[in-house]
C-alpha atoms as a PDB file:
ATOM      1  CA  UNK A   1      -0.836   8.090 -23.999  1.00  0.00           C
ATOM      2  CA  UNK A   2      -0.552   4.408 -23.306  1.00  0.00           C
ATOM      3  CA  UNK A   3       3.023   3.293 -21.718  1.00  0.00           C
ATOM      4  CA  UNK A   4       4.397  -0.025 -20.584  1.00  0.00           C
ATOM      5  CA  UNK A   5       4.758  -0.118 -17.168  1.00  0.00           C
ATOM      6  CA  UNK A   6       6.728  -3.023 -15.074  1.00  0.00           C
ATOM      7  CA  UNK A   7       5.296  -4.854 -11.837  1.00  0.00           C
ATOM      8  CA  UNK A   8       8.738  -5.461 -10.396  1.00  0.00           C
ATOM      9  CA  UNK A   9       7.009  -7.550  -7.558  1.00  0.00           C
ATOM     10  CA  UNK A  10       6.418 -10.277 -10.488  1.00  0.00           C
ATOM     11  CA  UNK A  11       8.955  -9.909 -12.874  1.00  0.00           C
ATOM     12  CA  UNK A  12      11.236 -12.952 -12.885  1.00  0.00           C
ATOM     13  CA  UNK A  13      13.815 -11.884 -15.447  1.00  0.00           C
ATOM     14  CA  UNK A  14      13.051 -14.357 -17.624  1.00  0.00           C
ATOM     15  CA  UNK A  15      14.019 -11.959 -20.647  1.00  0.00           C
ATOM     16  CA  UNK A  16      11.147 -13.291 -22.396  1.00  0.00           C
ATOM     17  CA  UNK A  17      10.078  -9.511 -23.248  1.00  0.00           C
ATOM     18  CA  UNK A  18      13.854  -8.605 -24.975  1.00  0.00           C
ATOM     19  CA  UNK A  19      13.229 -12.358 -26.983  1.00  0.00           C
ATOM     20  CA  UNK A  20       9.921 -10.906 -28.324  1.00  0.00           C
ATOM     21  CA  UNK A  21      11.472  -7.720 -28.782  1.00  0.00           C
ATOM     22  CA  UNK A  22      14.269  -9.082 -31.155  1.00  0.00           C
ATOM     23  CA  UNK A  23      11.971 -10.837 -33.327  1.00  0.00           C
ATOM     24  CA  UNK A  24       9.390  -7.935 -33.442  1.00  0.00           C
ATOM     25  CA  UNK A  25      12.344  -6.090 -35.346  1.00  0.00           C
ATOM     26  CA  UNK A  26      13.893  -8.790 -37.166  1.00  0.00           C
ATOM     27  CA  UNK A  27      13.899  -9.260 -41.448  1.00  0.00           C
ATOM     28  CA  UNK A  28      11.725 -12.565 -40.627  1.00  0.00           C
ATOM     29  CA  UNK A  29       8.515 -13.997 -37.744  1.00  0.00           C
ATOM     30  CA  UNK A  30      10.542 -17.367 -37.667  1.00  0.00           C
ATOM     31  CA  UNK A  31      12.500 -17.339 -34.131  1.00  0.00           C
ATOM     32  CA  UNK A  32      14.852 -19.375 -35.332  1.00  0.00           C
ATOM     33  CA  UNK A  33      15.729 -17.119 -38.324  1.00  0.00           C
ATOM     34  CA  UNK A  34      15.888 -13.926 -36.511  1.00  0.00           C
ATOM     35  CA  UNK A  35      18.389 -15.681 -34.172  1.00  0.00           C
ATOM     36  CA  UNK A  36      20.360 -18.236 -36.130  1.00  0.00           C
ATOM     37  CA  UNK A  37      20.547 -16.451 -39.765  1.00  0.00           C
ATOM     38  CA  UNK A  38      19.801 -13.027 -39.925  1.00  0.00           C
ATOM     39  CA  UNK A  39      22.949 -11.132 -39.837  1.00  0.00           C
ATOM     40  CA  UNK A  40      23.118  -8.631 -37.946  1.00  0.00           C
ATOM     41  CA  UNK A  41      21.057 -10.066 -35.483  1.00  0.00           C
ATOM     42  CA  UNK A  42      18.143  -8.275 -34.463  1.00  0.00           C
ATOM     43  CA  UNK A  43      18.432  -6.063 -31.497  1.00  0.00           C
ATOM     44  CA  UNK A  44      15.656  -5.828 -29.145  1.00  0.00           C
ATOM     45  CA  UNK A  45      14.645  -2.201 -27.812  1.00  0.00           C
ATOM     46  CA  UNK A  46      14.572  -2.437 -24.292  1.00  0.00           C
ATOM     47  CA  UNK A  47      16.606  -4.742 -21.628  1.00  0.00           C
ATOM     48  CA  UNK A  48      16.452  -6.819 -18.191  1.00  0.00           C
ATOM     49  CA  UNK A  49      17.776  -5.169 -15.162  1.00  0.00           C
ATOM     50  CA  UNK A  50      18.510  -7.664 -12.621  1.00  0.00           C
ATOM     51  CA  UNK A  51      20.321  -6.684  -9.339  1.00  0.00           C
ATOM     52  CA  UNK A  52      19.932  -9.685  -6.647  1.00  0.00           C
ATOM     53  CA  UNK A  53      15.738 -11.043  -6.696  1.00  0.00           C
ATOM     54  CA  UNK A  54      14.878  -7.946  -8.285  1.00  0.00           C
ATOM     55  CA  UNK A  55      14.391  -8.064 -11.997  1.00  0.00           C
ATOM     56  CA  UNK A  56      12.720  -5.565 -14.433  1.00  0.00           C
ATOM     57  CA  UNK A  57      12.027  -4.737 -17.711  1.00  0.00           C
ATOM     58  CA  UNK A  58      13.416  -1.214 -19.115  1.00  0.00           C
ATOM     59  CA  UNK A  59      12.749   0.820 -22.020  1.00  0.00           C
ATOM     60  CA  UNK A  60      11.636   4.093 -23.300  1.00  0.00           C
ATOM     61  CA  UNK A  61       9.204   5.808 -21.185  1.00  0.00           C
ATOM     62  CA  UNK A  62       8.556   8.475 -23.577  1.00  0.00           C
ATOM     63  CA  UNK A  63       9.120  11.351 -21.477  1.00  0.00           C
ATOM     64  CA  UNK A  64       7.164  14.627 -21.570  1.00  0.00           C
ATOM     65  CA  UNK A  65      10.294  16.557 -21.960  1.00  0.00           C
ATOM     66  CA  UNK A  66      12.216  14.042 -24.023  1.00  0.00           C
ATOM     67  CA  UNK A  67      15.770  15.209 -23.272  1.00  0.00           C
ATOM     68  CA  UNK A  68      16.653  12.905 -26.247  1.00  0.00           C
ATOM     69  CA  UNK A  69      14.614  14.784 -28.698  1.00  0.00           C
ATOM     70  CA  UNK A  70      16.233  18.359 -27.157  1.00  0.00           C
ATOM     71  CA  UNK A  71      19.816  16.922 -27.267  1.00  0.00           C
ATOM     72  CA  UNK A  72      19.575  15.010 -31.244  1.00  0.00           C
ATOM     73  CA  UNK A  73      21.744  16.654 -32.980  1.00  0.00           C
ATOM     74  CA  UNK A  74      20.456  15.940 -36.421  1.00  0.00           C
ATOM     75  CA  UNK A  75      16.610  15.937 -35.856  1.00  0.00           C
ATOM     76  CA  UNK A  76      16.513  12.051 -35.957  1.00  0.00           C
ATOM     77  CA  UNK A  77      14.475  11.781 -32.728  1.00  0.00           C
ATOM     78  CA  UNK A  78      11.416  13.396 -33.067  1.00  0.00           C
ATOM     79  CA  UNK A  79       7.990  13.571 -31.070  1.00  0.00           C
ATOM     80  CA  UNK A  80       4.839  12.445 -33.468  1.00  0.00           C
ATOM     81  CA  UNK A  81       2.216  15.510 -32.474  1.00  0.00           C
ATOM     82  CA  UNK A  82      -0.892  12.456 -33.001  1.00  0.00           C
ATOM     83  CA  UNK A  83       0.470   9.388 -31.137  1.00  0.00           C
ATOM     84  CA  UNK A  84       2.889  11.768 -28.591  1.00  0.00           C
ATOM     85  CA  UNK A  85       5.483   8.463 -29.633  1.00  0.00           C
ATOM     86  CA  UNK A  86       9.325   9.371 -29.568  1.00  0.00           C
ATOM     87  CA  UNK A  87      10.379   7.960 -32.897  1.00  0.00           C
ATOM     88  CA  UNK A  88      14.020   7.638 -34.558  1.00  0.00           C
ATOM     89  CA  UNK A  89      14.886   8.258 -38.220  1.00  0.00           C
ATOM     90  CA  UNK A  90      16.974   6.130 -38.914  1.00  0.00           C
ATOM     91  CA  UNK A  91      17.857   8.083 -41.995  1.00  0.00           C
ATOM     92  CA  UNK A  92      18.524  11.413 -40.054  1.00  0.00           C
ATOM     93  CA  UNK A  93      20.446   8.908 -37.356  1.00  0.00           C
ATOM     94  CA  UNK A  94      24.324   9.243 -37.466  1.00  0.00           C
ATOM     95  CA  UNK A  95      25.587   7.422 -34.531  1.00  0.00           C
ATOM     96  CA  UNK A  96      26.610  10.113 -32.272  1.00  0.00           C
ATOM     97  CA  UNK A  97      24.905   8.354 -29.220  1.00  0.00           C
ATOM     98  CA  UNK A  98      24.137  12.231 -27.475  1.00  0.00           C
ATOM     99  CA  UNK A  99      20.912  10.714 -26.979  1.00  0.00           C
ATOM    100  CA  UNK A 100      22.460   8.138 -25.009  1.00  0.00           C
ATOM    101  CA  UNK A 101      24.301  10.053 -22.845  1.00  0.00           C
ATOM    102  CA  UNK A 102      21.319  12.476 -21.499  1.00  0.00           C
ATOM    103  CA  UNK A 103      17.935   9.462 -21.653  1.00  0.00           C
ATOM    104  CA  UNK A 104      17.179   9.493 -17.937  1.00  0.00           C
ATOM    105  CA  UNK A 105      16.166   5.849 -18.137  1.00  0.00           C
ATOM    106  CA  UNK A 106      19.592   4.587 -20.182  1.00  0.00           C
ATOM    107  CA  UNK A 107      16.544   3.312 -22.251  1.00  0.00           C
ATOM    108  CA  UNK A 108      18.065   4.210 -26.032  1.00  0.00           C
ATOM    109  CA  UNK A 109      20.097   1.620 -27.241  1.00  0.00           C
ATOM    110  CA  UNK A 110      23.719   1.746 -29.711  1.00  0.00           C
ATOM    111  CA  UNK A 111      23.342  -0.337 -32.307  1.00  0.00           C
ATOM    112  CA  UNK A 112      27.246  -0.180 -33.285  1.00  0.00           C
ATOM    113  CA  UNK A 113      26.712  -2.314 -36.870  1.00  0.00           C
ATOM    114  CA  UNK A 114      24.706  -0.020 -37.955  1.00  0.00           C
ATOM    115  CA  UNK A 115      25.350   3.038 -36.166  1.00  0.00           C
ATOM    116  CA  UNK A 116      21.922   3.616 -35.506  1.00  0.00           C
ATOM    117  CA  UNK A 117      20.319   4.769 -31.967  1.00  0.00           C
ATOM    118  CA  UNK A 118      17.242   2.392 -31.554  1.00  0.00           C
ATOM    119  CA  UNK A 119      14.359   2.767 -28.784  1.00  0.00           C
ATOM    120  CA  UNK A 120      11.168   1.468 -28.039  1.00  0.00           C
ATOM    121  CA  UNK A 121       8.360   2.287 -31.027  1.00  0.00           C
ATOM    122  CA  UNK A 122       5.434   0.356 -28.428  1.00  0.00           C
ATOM    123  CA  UNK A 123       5.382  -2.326 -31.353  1.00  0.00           C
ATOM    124  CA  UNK A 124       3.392   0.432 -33.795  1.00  0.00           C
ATOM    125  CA  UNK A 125       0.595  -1.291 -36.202  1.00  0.00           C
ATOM    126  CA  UNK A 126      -0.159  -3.910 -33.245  1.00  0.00           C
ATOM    127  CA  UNK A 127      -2.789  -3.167 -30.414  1.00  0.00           C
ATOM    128  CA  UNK A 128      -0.515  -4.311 -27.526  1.00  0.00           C
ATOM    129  CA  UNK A 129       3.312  -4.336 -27.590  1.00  0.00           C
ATOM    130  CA  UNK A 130       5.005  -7.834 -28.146  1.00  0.00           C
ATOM    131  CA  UNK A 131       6.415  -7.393 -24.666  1.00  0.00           C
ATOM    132  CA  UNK A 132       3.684  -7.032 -23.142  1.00  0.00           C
ATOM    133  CA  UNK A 133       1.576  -9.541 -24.971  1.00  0.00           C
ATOM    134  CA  UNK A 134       4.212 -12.458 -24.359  1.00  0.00           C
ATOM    135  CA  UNK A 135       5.069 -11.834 -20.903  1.00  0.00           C
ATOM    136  CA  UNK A 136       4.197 -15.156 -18.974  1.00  0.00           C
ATOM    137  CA  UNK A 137       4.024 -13.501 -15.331  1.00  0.00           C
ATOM    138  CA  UNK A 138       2.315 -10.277 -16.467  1.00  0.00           C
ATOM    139  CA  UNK A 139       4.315  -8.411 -14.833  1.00  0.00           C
ATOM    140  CA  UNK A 140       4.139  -5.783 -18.199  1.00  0.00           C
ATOM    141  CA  UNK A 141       1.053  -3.994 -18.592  1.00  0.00           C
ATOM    142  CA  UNK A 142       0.236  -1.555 -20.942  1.00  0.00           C
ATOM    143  CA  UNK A 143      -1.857   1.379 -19.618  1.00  0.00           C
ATOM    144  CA  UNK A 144      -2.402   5.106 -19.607  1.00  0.00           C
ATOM    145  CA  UNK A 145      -2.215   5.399 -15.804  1.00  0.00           C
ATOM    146  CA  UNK A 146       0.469   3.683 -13.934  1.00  0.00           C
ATOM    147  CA  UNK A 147      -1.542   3.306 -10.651  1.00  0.00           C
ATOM    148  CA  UNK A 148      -3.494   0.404 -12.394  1.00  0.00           C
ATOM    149  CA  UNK A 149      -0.265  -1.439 -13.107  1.00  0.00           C
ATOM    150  CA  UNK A 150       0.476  -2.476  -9.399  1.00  0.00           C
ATOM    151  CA  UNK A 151      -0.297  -5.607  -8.305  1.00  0.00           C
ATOM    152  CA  UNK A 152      -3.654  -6.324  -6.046  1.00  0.00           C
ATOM    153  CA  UNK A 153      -3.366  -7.974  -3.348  1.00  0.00           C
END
């Protein structure tokens, strides 16, 4: 299965990737819409880390075990058996953040308005993920095997 994976030797925190994110989710494809009108606001499904010059881009890494799937108390996460994608229904999603509390990566995300647990889809129907496709320093790639996402030098 295809992940994104993060050069952190390259990333520059721009936040570029969480922008992209946003309007990936958002009711409209005008930027200044998704920002300026749409209410809520659209949330983006992964976030910037920045401690000092290191910056890097988190989100769901899909994990093999996916403690959030074991831990969902109402069946709302779920592991598709085709694409191996961790998935939320909203429907089946009550706000009880448990998946929070046990995602090894702090990768799932509250959003309080709606009381909804949202986390990376990999931008489903397109061939690359948005955050991946608009990152200016390519410091996202998105591969099956995480040794080709270092840098050469």
């Amino acid at each position: 299965m295809k992940k994104v994976y993060v050069k952190e030797e390259v990333c520059i925190g721009c936040k570029l990737c969480e922008v992209y994110c946003q309007l990936q989710h958002a009711n409209t494809s005008d930027l200044v819409k998704a920002f300026k009108v749409e209410f809520p606001p659209p949330l983006p499904r992964l976030r910037v880390d920045e401690r000092g010059v290191v910056s890097l881009s988190v989100r769901c890494q899909q994990c093999d075990d996916a403690p959030c799937v074991q831990a969902c108390l109402t069946g709302a996460l779920s592991r598709d058996p085709e694409s191996l994608l961790v998935t939320v229904d909203e429907d089946k999603c009550i706000g009880c953040w448990t998946c929070v509390l046990v995602c090894p990566l702090a990768a799932i995300k509250q959003d309080k308005e709606q009381k909804k647990a949202l986390k990376c889809d990999l931008c489903q129907g397109e061939e690359v993920p948005v955050c991946v496709a608009n990152c200016p320093n390519e410091a996202l790639v998105y591969v099956e095997d995480p040794e080709t996402a270092t840098v050469k030098q």
